[in-house]
PDB file of N, CA and C in Angstrom:
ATOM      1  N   UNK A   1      19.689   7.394 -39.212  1.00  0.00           N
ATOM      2  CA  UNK A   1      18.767   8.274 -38.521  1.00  0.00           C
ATOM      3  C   UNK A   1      19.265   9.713 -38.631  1.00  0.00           C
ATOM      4  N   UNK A   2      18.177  10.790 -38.690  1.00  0.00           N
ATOM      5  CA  UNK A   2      18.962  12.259 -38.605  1.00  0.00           C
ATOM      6  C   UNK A   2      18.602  12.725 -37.562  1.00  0.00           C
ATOM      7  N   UNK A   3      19.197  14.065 -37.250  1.00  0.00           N
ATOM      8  CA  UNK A   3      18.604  14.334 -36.166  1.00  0.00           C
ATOM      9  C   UNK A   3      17.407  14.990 -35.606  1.00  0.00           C
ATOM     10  N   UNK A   4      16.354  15.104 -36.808  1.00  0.00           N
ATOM     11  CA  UNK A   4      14.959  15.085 -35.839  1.00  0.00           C
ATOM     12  C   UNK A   4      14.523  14.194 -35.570  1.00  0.00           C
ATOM     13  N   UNK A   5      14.667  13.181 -36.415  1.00  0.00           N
ATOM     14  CA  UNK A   5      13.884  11.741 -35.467  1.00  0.00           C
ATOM     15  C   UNK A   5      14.538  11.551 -34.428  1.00  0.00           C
ATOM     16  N   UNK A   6      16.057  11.763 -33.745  1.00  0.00           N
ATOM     17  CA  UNK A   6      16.800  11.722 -32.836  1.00  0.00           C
ATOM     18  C   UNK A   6      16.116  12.745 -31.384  1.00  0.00           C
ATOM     19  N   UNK A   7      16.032  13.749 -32.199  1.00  0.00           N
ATOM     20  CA  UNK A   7      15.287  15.056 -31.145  1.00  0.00           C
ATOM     21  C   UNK A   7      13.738  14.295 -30.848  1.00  0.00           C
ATOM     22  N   UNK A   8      12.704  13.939 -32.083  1.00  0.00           N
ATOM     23  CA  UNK A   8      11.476  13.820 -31.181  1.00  0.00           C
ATOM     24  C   UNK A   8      11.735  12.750 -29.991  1.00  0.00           C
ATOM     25  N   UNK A   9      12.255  11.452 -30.274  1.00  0.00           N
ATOM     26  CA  UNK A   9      12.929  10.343 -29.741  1.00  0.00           C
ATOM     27  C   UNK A   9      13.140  10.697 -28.218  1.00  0.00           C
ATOM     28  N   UNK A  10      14.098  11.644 -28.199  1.00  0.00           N
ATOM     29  CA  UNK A  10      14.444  12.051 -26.869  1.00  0.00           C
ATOM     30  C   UNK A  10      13.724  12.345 -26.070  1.00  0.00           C
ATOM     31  N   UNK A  11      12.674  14.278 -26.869  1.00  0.00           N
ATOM     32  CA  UNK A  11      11.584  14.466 -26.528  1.00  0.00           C
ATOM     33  C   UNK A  11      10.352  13.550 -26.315  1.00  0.00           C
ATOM     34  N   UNK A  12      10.382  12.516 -26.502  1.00  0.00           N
ATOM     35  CA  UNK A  12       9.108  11.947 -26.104  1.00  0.00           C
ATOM     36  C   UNK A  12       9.408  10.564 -25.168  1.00  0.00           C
ATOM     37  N   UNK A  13      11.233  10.216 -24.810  1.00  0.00           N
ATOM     38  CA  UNK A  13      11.195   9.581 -23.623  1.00  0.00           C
ATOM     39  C   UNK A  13      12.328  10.130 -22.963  1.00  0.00           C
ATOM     40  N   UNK A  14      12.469  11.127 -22.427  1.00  0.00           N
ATOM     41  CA  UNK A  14      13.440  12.033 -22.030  1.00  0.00           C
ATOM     42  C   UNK A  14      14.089  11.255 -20.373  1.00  0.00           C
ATOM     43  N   UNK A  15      12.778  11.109 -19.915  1.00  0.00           N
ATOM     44  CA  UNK A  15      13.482  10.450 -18.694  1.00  0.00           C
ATOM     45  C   UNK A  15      13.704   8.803 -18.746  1.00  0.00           C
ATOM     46  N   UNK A  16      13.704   7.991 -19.848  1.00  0.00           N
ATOM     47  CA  UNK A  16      14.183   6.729 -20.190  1.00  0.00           C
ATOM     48  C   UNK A  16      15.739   7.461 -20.705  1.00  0.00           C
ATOM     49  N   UNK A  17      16.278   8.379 -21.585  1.00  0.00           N
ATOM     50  CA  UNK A  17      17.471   8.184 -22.575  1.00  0.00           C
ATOM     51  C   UNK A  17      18.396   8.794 -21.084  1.00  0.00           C
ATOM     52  N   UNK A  18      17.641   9.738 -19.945  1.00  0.00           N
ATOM     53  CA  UNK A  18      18.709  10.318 -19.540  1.00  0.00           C
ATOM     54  C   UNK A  18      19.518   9.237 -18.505  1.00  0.00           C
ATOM     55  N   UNK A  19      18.212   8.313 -17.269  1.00  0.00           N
ATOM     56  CA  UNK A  19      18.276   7.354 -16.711  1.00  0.00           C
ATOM     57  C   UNK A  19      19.174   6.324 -17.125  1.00  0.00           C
ATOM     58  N   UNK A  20      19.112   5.918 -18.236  1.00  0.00           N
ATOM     59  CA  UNK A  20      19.890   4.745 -19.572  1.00  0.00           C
ATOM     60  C   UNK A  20      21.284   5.683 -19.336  1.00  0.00           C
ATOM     61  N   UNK A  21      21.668   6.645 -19.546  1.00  0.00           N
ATOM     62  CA  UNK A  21      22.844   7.544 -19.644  1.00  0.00           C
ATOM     63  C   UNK A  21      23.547   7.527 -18.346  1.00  0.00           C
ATOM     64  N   UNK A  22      22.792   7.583 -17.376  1.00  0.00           N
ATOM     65  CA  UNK A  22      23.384   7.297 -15.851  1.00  0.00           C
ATOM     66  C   UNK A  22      23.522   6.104 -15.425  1.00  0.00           C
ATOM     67  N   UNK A  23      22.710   5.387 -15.539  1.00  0.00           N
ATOM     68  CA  UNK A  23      22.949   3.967 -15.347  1.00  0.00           C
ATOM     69  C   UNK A  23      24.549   3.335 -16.201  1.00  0.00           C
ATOM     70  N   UNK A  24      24.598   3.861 -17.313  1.00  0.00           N
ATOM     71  CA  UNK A  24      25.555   3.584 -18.136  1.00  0.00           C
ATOM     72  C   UNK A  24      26.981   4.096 -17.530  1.00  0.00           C
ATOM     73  N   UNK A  25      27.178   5.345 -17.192  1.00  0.00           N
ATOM     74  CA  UNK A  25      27.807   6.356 -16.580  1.00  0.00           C
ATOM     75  C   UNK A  25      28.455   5.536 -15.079  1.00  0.00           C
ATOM     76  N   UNK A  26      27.800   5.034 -14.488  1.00  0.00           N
ATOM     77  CA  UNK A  26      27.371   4.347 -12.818  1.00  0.00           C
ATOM     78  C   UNK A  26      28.339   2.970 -13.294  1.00  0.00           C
ATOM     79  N   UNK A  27      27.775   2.139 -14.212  1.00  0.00           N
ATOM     80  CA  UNK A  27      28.401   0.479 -14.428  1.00  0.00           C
ATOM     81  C   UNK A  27      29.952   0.814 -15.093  1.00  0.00           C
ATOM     82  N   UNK A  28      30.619   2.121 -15.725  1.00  0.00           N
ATOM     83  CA  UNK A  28      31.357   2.289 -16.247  1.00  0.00           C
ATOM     84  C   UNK A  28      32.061   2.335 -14.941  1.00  0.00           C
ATOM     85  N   UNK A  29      31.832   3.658 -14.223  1.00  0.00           N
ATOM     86  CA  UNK A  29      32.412   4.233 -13.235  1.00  0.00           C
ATOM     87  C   UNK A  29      32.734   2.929 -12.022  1.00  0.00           C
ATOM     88  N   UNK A  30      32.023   2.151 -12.016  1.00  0.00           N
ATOM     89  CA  UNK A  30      32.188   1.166 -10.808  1.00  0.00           C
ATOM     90  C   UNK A  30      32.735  -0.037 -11.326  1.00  0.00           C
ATOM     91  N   UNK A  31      33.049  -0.208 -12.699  1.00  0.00           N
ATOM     92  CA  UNK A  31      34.412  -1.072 -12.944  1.00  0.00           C
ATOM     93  C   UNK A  31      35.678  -0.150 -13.445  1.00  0.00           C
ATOM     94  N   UNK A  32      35.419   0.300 -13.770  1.00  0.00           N
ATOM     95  CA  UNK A  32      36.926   1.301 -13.947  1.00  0.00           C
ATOM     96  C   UNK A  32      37.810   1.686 -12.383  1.00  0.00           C
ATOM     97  N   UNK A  33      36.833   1.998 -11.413  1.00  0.00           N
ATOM     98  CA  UNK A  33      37.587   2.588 -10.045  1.00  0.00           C
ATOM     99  C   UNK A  33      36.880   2.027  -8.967  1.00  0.00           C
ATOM    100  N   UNK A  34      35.791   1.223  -9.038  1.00  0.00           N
ATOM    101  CA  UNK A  34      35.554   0.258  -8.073  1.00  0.00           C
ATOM    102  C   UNK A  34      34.447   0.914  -7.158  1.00  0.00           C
ATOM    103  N   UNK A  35      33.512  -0.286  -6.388  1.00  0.00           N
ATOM    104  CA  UNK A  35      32.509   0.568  -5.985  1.00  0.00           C
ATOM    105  C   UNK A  35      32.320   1.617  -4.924  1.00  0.00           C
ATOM    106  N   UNK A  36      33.463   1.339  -3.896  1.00  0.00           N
ATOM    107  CA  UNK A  36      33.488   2.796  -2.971  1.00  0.00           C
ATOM    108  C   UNK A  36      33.944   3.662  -3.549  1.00  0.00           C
ATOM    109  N   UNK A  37      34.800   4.279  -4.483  1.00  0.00           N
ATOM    110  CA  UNK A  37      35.562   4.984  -4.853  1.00  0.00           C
ATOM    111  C   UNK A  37      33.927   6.259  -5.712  1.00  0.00           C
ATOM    112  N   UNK A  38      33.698   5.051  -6.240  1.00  0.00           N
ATOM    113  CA  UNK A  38      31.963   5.487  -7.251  1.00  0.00           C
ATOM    114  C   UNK A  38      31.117   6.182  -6.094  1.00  0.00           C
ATOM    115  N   UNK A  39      30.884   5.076  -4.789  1.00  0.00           N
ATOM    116  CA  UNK A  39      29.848   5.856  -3.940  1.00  0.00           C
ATOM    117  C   UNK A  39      30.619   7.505  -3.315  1.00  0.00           C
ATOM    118  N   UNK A  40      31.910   7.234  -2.991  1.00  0.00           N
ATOM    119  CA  UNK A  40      32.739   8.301  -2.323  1.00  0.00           C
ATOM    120  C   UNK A  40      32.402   9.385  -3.398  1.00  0.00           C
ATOM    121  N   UNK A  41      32.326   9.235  -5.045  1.00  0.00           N
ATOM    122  CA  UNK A  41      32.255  10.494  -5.854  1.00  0.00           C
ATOM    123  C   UNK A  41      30.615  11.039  -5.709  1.00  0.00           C
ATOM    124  N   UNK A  42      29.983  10.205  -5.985  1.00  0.00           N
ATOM    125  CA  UNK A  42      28.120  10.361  -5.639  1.00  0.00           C
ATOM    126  C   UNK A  42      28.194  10.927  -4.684  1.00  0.00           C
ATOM    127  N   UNK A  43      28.693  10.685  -3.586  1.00  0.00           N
ATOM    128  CA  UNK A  43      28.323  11.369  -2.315  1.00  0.00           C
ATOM    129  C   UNK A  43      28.639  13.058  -2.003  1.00  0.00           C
ATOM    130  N   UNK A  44      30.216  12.744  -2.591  1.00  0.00           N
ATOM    131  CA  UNK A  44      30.731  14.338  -2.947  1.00  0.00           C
ATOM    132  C   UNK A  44      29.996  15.387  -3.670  1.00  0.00           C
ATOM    133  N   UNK A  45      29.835  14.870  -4.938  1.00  0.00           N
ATOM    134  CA  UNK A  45      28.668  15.239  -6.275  1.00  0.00           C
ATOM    135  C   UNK A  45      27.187  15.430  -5.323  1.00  0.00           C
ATOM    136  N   UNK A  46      26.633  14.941  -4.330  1.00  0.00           N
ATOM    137  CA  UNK A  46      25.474  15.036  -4.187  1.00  0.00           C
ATOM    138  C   UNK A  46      25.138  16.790  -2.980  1.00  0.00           C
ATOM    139  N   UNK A  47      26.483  16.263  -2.334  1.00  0.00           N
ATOM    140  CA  UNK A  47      26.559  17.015  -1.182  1.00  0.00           C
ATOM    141  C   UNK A  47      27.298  18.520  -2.078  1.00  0.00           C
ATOM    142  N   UNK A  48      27.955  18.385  -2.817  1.00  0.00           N
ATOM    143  CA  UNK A  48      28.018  19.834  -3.350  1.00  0.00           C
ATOM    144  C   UNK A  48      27.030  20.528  -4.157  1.00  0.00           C
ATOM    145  N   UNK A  49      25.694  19.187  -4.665  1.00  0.00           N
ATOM    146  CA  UNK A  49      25.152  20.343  -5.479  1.00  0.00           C
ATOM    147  C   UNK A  49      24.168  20.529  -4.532  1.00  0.00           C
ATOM    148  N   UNK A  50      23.507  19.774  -2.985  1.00  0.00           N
ATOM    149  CA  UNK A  50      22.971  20.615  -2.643  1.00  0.00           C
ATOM    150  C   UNK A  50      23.461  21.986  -1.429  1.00  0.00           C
ATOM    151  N   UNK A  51      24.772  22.139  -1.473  1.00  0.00           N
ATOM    152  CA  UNK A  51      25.250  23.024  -0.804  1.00  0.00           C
ATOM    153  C   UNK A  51      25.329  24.486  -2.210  1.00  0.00           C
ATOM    154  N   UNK A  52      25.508  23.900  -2.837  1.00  0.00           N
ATOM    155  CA  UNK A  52      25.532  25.263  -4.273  1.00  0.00           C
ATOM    156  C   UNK A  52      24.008  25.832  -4.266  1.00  0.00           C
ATOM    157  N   UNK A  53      22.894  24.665  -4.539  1.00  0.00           N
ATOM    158  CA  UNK A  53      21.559  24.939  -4.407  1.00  0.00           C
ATOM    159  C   UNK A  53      20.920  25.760  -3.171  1.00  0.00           C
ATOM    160  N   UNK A  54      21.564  25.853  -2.023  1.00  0.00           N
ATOM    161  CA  UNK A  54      21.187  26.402  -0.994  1.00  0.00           C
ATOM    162  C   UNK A  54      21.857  27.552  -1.201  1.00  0.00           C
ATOM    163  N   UNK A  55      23.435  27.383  -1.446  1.00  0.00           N
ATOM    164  CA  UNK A  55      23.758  29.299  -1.566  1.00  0.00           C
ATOM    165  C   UNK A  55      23.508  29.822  -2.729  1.00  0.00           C
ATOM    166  N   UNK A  56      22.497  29.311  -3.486  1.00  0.00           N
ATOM    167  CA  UNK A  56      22.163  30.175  -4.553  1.00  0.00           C
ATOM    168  C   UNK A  56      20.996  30.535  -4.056  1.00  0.00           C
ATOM    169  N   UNK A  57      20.276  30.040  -3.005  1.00  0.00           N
ATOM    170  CA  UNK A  57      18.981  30.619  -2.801  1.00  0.00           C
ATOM    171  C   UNK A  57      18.935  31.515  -1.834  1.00  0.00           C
ATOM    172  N   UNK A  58      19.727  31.168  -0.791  1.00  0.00           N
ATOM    173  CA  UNK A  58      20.331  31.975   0.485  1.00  0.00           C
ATOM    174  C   UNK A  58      21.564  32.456   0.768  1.00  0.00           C
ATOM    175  N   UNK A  59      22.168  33.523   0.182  1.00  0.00           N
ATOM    176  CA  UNK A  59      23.777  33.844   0.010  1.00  0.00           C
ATOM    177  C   UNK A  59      24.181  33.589   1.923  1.00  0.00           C
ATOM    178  N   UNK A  60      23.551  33.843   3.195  1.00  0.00           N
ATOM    179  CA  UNK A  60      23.919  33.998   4.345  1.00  0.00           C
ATOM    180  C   UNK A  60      23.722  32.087   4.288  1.00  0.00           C
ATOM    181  N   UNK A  61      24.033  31.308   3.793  1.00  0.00           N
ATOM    182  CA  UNK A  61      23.524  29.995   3.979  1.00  0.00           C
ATOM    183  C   UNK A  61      24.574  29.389   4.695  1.00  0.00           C
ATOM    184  N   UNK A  62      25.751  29.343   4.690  1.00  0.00           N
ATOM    185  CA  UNK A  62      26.968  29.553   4.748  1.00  0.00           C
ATOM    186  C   UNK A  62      27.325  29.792   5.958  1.00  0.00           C
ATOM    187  N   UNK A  63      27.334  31.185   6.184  1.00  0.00           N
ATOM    188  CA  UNK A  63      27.691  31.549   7.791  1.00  0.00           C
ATOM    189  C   UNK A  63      26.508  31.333   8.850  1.00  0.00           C
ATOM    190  N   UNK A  64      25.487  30.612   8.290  1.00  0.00           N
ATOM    191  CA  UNK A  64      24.447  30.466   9.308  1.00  0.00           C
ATOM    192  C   UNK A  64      24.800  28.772   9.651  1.00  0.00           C
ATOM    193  N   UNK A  65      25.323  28.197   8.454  1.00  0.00           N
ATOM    194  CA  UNK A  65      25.510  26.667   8.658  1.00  0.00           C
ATOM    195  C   UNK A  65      26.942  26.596  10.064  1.00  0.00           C
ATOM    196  N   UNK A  66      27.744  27.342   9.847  1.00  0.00           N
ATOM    197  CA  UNK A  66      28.915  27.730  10.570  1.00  0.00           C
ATOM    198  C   UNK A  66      28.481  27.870  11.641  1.00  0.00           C
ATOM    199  N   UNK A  67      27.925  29.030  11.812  1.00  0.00           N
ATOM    200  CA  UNK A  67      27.584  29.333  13.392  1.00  0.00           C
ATOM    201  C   UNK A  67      26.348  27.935  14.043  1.00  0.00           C
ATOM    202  N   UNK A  68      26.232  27.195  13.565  1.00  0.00           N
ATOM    203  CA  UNK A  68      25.490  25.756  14.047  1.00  0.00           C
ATOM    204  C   UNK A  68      26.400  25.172  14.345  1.00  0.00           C
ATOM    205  N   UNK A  69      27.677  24.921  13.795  1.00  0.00           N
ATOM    206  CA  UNK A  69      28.774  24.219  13.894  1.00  0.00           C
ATOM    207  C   UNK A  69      29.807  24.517  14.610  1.00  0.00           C
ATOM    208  N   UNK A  70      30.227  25.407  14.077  1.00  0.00           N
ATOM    209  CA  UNK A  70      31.486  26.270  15.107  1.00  0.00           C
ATOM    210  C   UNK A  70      30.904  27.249  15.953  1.00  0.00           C
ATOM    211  N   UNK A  71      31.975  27.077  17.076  1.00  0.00           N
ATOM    212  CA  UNK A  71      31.193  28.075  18.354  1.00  0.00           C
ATOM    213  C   UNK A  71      31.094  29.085  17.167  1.00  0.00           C
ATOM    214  N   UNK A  72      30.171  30.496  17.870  1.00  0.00           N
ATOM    215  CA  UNK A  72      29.681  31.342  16.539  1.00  0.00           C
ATOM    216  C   UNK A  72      31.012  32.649  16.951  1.00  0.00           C
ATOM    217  N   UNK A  73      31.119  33.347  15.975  1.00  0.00           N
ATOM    218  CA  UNK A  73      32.478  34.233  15.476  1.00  0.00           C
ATOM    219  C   UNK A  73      33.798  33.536  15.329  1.00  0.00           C
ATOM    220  N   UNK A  74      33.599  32.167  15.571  1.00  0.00           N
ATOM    221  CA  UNK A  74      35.316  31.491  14.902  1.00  0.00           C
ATOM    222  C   UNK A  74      35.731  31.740  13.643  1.00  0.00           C
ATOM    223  N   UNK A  75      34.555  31.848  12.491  1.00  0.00           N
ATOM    224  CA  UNK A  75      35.548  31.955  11.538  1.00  0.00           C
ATOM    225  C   UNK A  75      35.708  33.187  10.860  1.00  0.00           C
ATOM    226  N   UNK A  76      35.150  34.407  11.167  1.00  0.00           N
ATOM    227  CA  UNK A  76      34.944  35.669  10.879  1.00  0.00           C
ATOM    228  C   UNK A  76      36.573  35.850  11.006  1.00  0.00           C
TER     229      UNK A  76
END
């Protein structure tokens, strides 16, 4: 195969090759280090990208999450 038949391939089931890639990624990861260790990284991985996603949209995202949490001026 070369790689345009490789490229349309992709392009035309993009969310089958990427799904297949994670799934693959997931059965590796959960016999190599076992399945909490897998959920403990997902969870990390999930919770940082939507904390990145929020301070990229809201730079004050941050010290507003804080002051919900910590009495407010603790960490200033």
């Amino acid at each position: 195969m070369n790689w345009d038949t490789l490229k349309k391939f992709y392009d035309s089931h993009r969310g089958e090759v990427i799904g297949a890639m994670v799934g693959g990624f997931c059965s590796v990861a959960v016999l190599l280090i076992g399945i909490f260790n897998t959920l403990f990284i997902a969870v990390c991985t999930t919770a940082g990208y939507y904390l990145g996603k929020k301070l990229s949209q809201d730079k004050d995202y941050l010290k507003k999450l804080l002051d919900k949490v910590l009495p407010p001026g603790t960490y200033r």
